[in-house]
Protein backbone atom coordinates (compact mmCIF):
# COMPACT_ATOMS: atom_id res chain seq x y z
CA UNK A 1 0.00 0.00 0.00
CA UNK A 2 1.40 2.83 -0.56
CA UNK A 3 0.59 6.46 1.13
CA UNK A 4 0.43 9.73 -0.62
CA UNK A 5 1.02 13.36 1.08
CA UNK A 6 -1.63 13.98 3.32
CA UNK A 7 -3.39 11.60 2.93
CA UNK A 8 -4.24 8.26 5.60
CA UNK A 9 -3.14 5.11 4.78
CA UNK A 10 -6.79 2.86 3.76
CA UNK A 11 -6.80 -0.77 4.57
CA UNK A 12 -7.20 -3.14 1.46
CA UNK A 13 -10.92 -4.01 2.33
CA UNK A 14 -11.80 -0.47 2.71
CA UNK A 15 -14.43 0.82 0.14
CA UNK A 16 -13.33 4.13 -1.26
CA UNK A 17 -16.90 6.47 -1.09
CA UNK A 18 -17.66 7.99 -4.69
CA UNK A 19 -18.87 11.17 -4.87
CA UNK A 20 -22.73 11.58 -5.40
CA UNK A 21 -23.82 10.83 -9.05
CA UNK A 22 -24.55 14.30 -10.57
CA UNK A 23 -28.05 14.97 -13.44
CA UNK A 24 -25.00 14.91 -16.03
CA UNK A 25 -23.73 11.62 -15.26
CA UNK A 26 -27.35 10.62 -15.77
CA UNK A 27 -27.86 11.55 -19.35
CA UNK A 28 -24.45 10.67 -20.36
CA UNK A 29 -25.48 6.59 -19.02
CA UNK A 30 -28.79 6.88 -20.53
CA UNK A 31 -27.41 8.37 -24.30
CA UNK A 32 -23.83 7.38 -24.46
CA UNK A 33 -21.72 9.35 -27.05
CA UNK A 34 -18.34 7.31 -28.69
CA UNK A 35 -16.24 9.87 -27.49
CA UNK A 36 -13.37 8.13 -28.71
CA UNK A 37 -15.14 8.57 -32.21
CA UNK A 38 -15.00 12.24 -31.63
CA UNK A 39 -11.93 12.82 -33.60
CA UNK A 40 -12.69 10.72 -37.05
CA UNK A 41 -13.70 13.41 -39.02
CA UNK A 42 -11.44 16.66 -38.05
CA UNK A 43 -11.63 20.58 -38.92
CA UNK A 44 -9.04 20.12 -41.20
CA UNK A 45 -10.55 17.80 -42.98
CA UNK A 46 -14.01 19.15 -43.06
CA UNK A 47 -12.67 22.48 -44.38
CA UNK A 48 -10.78 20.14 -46.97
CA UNK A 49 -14.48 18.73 -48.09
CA UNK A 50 -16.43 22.47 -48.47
CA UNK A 51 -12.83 24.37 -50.24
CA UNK A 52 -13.50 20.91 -52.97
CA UNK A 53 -17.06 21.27 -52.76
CA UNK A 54 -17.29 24.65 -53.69
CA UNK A 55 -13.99 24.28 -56.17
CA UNK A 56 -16.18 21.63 -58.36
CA UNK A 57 -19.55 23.57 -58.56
CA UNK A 58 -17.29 26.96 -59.48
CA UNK A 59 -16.14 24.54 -61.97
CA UNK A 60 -19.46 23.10 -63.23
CA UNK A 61 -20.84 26.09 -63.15
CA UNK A 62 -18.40 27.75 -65.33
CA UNK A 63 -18.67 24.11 -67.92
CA UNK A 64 -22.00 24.93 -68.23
CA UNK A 65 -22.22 28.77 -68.89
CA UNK A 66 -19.63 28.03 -71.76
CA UNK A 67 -21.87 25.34 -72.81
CA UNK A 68 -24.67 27.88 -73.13
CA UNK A 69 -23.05 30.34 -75.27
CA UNK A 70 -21.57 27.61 -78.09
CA UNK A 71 -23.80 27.52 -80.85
CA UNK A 72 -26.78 25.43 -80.58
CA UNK A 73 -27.47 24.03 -84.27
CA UNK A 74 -24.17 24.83 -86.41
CA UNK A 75 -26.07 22.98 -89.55
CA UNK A 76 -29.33 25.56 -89.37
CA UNK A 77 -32.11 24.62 -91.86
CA UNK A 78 -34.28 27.07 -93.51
CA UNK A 79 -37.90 26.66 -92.85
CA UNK A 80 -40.68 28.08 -94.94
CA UNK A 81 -42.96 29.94 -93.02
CA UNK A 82 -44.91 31.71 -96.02
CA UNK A 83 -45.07 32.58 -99.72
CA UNK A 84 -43.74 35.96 -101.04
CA UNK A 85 -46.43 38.55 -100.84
CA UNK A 86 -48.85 36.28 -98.84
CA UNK A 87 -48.97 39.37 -96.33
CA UNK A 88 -50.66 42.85 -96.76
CA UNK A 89 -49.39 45.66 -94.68
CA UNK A 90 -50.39 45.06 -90.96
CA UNK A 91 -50.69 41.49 -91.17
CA UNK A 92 -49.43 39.12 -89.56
CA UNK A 93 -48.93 34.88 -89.09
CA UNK A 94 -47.91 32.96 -86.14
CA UNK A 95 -45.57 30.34 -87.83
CA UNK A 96 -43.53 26.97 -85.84
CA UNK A 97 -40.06 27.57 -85.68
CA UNK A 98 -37.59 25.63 -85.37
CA UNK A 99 -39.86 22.82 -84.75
CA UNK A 100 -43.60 22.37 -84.02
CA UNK A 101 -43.47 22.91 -80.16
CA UNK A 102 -42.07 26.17 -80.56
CA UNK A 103 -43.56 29.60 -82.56
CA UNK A 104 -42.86 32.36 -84.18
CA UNK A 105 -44.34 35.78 -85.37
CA UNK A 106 -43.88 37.19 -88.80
CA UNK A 107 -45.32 40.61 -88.88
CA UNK A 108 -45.85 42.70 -92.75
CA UNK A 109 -44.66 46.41 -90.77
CA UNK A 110 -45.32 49.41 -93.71
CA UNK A 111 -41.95 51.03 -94.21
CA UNK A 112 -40.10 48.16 -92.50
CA UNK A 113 -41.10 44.98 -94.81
CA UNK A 114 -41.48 41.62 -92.74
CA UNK A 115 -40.25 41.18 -89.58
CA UNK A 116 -40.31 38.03 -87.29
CA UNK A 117 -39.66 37.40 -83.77
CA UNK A 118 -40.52 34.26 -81.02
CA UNK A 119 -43.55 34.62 -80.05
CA UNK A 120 -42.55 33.42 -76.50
CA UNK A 121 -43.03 37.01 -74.04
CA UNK A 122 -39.32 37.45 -72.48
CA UNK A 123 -40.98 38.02 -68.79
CA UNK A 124 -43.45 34.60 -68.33
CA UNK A 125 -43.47 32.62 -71.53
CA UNK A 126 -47.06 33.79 -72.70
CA UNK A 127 -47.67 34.36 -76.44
CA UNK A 128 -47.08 38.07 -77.79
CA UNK A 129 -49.80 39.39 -80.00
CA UNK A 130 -49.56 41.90 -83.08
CA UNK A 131 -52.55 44.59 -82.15
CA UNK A 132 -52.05 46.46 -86.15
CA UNK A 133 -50.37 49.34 -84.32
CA UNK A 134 -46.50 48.81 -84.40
CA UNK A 135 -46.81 46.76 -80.86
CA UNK A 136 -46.56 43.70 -79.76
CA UNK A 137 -48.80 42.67 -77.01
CA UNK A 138 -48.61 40.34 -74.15
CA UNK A 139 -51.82 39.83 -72.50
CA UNK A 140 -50.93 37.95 -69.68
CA UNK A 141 -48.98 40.87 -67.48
CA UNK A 142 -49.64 43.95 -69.80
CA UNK A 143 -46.22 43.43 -71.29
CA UNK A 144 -45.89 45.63 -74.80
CA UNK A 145 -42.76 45.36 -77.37
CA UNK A 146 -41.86 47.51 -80.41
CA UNK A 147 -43.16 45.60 -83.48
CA UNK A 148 -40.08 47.55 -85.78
CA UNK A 149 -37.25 46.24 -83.49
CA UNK A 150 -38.42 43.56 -80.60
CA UNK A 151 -37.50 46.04 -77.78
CA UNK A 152 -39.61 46.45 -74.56
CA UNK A 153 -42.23 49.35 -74.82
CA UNK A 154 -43.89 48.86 -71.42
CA UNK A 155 -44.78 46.13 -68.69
CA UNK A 156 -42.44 43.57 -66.86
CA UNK A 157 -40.46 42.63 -69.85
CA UNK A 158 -36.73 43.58 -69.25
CA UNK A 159 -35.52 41.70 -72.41
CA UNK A 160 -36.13 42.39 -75.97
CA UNK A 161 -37.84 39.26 -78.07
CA UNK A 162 -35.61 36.99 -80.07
CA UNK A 163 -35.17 38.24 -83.23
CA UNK A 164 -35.68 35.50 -86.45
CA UNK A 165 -33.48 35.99 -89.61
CA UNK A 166 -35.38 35.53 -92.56
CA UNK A 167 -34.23 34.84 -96.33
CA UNK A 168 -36.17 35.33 -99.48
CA UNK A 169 -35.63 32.57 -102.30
CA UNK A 170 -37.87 32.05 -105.38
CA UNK A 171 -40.68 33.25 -104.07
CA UNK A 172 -40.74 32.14 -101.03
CA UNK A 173 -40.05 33.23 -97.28
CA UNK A 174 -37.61 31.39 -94.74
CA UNK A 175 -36.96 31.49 -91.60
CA UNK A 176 -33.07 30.53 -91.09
CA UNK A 177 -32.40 31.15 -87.40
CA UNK A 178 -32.87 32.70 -83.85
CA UNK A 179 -31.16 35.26 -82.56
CA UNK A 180 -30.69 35.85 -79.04
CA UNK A 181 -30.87 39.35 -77.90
C-alpha cells in the first residue's frame, strides 16, 4: 500500500466512497456518445471537403455557362414559313419555328417589310400578339414590345424578343435562325 502526502493510509478491504452521481452523469449513461469517435472526421478535414465542394460547382458552373453560349445548331435549316407577298401591310402569321413545339411571329410592318420574332413574351413565356399598331402585345402581365425592333415598350419585360433571320428565295419566305438578344 502505498501512502500519498496527506493523505491516511486505507486498509485493502476499505471501500473508497464515490462522490454523489450528478443529473449529467445521468444523461451521459442513458445516451452514451463514442467519445473516442470524436476525432474521425477533423476541422481540417471538413474544411478540406467544403474548399472541394465549392472548387467543383465553381467549376461546373463555369462548364455549363460556356456550354450555353456555343452555338446550338451549327447545320441551321431554312424553314418556310410563307409565300412571297402572302402578307398585306399590318398582317401578320404565327408560324412553328424551329420545330412544331415552338412559334414564331412574322409581322408585314409598312416602311419596315417583314419582320419576325418568337412569339414566346421574355418576362413569363405567354404568347405576344400583333394589335395592327407597331406593338406587340402580351396579355398575360400587360407586357408591350416595339413591333419595328423587338424592344420592350412597357410592362415587366426587361428583355427584348428573339429576333428571327429571314431569307427570301424564289418566291418564297424562310426562316433561317434565332437570334438571341
Amino acid at each position: 500500500m502505498v501512502k500519498e502526502m496527506g493523505q491516511p493510509a486505507r486498509a485493502a478491504d476499505e471501500e473508497v466512497a464515490l462522490p454523489p452521481r450528478t443529473v449529467e452523469e445521468e444523461w451521459r449513461k442513458e445516451f452514451p456518445y463514442p467519445w473516442n469517435e470524436d476525432e474521425i472526421v477533423t476541422r481540417r478535414d471538413t474544411l478540406r471537403f467544403l474548399l472541394a465542394g465549392s472548387g467543383a460547382l465553381f467549376a461546373a458552373t463555369g462548364a455549363i455557362a460556356i456550354l450555353g453560349a456555343l452555338p446550338k445548331d451549327p447545320n441551321t435549316t431554312a424553314i418556310p414559313i410563307a409565300k412571297d407577298g402572302e402578307l398585306a401591310e399590318h398582317q401578320w402569321k404565327v408560324f412553328n419555328y424551329p420545330d412544331q413545339y415552338t412559334q414564331g411571329i412574322l409581322i408585314n410592318l409598312p416602311g419596315h417589310g417583314l419582320v419576325a420574332y418568337s412569339d414566346v413574351c421574355t418576362h413569363l413565356s405567354c404568347a405576344v400578339l400583333y394589335q395592327g399598331d407597331g406593338k406587340l402585345h402580351c396579355p398575360c402581365h400587360e407586357g408591350y414590345f416595339d413591333a419595328a425592333n423587338g424592344n420592350v415598350l412597357a410592362g415587366p419585360p426587361t428583355r427584348p424578343l428573339p429576333l428571327i433571320q429571314l431569307a427570301r428565295h424564289e418566291g418564297m419566305i424562310y426562316a433561317i435562325k434565332e437570334i438571341e438578344r
